[in-house]
N, C-alpha and C. Protein backbone atom coordinates (compact mmCIF):
# COMPACT_ATOMS: atom_id res chain seq x y z
N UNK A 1 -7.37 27.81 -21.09
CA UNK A 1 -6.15 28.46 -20.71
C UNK A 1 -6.06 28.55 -19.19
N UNK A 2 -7.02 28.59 -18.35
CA UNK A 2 -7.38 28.73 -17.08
C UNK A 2 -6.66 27.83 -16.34
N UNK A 3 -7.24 26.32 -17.08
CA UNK A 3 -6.92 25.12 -16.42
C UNK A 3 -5.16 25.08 -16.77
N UNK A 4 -4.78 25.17 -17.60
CA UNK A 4 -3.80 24.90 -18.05
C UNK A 4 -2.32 25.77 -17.36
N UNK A 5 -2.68 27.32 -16.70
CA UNK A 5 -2.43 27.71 -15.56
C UNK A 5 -2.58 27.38 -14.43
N UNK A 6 -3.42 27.20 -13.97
CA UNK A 6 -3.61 26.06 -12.56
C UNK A 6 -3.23 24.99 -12.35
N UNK A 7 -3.17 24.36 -13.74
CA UNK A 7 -2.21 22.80 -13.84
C UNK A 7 -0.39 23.27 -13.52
N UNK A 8 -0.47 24.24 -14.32
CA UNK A 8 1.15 24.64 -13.56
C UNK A 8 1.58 25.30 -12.43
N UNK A 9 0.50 26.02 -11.70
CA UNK A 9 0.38 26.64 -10.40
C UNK A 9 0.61 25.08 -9.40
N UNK A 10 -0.41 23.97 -9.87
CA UNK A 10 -0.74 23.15 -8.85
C UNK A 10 1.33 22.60 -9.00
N UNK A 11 1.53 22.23 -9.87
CA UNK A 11 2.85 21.19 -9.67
C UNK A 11 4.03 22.23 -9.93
N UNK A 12 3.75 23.44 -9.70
CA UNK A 12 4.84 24.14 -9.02
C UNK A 12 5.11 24.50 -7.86
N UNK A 13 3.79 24.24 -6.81
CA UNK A 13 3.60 24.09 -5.46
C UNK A 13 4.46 22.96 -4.91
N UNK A 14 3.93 21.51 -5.71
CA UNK A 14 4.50 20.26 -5.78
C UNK A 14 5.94 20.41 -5.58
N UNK A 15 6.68 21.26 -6.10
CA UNK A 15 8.29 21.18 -6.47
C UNK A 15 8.49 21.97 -5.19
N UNK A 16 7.96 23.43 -4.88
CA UNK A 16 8.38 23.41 -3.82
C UNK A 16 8.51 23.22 -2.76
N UNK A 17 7.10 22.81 -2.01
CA UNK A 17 7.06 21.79 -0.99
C UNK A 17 7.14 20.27 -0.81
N UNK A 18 7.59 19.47 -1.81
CA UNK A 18 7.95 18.47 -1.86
C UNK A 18 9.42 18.37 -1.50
N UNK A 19 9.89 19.04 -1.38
CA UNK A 19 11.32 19.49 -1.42
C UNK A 19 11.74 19.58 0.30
N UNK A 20 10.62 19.22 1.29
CA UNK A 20 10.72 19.08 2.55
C UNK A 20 11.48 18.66 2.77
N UNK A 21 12.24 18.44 4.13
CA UNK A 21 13.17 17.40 4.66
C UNK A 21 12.05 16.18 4.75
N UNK A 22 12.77 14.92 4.65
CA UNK A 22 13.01 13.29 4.60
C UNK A 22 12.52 12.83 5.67
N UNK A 23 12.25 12.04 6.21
CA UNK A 23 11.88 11.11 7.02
C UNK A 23 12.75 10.03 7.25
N UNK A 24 13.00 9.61 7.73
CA UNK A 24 13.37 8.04 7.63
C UNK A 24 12.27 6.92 7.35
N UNK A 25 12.60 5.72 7.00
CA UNK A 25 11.29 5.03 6.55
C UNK A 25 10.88 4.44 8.02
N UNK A 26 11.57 3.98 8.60
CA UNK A 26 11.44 3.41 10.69
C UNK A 26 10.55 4.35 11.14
N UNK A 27 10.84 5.80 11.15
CA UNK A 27 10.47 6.52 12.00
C UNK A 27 9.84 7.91 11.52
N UNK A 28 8.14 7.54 11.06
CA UNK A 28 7.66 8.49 10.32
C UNK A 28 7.25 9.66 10.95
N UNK A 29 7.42 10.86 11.17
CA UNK A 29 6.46 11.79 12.02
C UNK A 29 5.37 12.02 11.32
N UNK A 30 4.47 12.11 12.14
CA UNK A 30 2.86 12.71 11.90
C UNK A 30 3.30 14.64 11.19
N UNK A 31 2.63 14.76 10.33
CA UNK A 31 3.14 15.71 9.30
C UNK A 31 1.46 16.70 9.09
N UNK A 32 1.05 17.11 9.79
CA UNK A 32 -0.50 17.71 9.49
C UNK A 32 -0.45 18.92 8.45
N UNK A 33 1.03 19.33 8.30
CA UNK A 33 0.98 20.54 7.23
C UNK A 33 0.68 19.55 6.01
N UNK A 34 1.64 18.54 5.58
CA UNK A 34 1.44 18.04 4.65
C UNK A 34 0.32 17.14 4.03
N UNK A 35 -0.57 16.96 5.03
CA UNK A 35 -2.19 16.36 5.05
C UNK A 35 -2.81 17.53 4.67
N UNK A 36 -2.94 18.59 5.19
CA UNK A 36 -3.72 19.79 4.88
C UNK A 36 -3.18 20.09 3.32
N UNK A 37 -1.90 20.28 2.87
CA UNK A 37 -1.77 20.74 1.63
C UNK A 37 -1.81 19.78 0.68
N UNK A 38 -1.65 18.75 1.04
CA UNK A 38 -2.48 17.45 -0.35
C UNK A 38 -3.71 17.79 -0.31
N UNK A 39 -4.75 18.04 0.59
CA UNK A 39 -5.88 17.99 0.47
C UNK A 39 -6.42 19.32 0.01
N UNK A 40 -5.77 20.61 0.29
CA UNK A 40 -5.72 21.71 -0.29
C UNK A 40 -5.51 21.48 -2.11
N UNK A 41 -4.49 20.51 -2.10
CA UNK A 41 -3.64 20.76 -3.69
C UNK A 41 -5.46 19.80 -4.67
N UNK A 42 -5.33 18.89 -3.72
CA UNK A 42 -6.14 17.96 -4.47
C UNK A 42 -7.63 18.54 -5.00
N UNK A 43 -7.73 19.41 -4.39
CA UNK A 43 -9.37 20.27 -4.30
C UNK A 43 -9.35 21.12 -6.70
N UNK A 44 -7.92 21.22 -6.44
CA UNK A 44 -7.63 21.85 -7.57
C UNK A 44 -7.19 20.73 -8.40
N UNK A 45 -6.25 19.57 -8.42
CA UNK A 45 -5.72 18.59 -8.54
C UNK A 45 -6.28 17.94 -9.28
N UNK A 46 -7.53 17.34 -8.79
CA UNK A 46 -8.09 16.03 -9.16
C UNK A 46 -9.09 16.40 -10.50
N UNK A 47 -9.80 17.68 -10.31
CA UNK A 47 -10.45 17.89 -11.44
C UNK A 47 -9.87 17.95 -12.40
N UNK A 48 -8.53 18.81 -12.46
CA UNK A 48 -7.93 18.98 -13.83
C UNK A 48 -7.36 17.26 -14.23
N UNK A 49 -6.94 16.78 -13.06
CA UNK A 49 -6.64 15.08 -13.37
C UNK A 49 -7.29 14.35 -14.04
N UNK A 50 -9.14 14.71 -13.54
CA UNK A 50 -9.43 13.80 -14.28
C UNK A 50 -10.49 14.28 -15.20
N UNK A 51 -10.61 15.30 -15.87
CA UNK A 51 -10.59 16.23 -17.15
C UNK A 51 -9.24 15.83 -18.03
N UNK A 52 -8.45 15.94 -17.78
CA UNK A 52 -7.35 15.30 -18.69
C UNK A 52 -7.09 13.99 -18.84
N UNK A 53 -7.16 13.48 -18.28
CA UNK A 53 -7.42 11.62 -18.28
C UNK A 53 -8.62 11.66 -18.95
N UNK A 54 -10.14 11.99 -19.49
CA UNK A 54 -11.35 11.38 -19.61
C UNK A 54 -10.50 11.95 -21.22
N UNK A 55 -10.11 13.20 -21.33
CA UNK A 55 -9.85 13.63 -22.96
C UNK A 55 -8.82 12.93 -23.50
N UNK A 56 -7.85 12.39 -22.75
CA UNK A 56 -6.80 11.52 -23.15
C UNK A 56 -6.97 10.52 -23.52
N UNK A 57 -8.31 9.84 -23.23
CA UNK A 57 -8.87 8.55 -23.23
C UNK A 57 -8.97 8.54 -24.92
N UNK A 58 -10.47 9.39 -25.09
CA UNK A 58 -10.94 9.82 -26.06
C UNK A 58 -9.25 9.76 -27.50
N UNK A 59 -8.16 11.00 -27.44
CA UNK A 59 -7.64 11.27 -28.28
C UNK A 59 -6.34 9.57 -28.33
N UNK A 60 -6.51 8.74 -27.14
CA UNK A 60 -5.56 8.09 -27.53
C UNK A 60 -6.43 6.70 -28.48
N UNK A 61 -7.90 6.26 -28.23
CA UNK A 61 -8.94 6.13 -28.97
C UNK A 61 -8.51 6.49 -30.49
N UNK A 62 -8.91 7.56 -30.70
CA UNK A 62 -8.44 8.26 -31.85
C UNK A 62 -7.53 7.65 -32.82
N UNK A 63 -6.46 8.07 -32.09
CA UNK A 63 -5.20 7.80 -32.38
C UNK A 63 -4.66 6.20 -33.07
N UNK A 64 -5.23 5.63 -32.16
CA UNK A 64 -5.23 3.97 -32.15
C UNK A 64 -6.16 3.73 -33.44
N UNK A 65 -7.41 4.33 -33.85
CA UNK A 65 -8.34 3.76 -35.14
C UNK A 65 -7.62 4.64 -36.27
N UNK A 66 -7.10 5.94 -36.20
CA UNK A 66 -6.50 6.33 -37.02
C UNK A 66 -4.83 5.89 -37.71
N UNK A 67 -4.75 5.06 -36.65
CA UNK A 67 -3.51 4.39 -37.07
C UNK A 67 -3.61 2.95 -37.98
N UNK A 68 -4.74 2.46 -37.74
CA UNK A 68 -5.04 0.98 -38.24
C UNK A 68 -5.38 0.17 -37.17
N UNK A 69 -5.78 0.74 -36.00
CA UNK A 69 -5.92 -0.36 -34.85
C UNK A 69 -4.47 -0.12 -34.25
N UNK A 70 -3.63 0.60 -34.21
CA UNK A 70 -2.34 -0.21 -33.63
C UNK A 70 -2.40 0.65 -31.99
N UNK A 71 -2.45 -0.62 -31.41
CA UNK A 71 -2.62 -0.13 -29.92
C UNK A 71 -1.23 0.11 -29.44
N UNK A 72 0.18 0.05 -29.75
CA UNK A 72 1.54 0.75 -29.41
C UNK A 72 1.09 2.12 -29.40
N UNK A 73 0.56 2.77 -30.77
CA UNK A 73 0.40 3.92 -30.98
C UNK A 73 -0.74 4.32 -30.05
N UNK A 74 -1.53 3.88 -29.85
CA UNK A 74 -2.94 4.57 -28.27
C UNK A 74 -2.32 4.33 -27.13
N UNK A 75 -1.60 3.47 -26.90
CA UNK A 75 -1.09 3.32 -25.58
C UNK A 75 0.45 3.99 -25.19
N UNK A 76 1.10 4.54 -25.88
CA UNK A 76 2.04 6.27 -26.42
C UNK A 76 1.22 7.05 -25.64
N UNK A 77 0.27 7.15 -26.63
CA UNK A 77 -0.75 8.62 -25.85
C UNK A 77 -1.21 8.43 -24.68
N UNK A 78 -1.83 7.73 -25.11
CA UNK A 78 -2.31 7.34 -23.08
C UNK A 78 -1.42 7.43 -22.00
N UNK A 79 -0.21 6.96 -22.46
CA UNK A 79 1.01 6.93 -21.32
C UNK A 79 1.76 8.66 -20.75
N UNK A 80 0.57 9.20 -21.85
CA UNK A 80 1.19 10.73 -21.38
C UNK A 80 0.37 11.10 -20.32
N UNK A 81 -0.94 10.42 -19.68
CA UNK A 81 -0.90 11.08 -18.53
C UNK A 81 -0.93 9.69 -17.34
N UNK A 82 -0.05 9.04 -17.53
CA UNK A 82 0.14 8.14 -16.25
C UNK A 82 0.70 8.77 -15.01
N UNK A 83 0.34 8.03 -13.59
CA UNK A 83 0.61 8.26 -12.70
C UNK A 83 -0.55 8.87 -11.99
N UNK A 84 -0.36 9.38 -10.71
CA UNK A 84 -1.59 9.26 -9.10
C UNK A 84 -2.71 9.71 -9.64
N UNK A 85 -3.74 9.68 -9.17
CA UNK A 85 -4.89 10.36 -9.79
C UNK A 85 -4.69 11.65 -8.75
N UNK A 86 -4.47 11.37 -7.32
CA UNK A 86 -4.34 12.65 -6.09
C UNK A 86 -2.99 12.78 -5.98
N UNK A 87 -2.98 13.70 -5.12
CA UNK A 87 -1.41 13.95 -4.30
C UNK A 87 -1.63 13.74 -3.10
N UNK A 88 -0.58 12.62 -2.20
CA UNK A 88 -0.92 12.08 -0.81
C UNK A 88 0.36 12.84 -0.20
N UNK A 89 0.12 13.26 1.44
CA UNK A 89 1.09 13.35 1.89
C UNK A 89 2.41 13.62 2.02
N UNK A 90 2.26 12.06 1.70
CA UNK A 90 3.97 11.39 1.69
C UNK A 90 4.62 12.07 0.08
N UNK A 91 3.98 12.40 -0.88
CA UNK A 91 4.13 13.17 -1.62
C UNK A 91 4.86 14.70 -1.59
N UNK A 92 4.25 15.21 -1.02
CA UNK A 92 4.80 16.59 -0.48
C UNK A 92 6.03 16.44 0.57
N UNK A 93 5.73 15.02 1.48
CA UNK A 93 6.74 15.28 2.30
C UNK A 93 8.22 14.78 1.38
N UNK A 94 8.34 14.29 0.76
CA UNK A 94 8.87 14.05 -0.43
C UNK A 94 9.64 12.18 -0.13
N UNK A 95 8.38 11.77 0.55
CA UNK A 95 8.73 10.24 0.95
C UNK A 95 8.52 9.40 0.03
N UNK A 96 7.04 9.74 -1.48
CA UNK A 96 6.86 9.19 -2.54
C UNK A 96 7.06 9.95 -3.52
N UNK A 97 6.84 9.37 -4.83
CA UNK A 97 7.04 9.97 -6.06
C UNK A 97 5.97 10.22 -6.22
N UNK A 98 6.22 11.39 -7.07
CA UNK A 98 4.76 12.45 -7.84
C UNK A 98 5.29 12.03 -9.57
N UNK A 99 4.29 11.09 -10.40
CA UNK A 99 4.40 11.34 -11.56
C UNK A 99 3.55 12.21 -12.47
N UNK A 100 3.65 12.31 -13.40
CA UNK A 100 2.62 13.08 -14.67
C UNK A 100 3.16 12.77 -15.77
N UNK A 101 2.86 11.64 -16.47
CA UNK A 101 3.01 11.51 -17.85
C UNK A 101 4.41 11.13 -17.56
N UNK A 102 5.67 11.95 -18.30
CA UNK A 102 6.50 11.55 -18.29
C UNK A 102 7.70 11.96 -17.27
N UNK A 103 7.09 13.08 -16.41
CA UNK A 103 7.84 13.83 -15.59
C UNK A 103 7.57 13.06 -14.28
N UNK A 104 8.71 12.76 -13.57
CA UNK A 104 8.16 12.25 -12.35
C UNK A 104 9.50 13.35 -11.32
N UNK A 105 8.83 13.34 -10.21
CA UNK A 105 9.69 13.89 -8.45
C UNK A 105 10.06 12.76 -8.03
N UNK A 106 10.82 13.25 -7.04
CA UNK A 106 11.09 12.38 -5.69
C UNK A 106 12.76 11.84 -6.21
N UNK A 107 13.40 10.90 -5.15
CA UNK A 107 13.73 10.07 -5.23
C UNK A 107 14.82 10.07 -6.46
């Protein structure tokens, strides 16, 4: 339950500081808030990332032998946690997209 709060703490941060003003793509400014808070977010980020990716592995596995082999059906599940393993930057500054499964930012 812990993680599963912190997973929504972390990408409700995401929404609101991603929500920065733009850049232009020519003319990037050097952004050190937004280096510090990827690397802040990621400290919390990456574990739950990849705790949920190693179990996703496992249940889309599952899924796929419990079906008859049919890899459409494991690769469904699996596709629920696609996208970054971290959050970069350009993320927050809201220059790239942030996905998760099926929810994506940005753009």
């Amino acid at each position: 339950m812990r993680r599963i709060g912190l997973t929504v703490l972390v990408l409700g941060a995401l929404l609101l500081v991603g929500r920065a003003a733009r850049a232009e793509e020519t003319d990037l400014p050097r952004n050190p808030g937004a280096a510090f808070g990827a690397a802040c977010i990621n400290l919390a980020y990456f574990p739950v990332r990849l705790a949920l990716s190693t179990a996703w592995t496992e249940v889309s596995g599952v899924v796929g032998w419990l079906t008859g082999g049919n890899e459409s059906a494991a690769e469904d599940v699996w596709n629920l946690t696609r996208g970054p393993a971290y959050v970069t930057p350009g993320m927050l500054a809201g220059r790239e997209r942030f996905r998760f499964g099926n929810w994506e930012s940005g753009h």
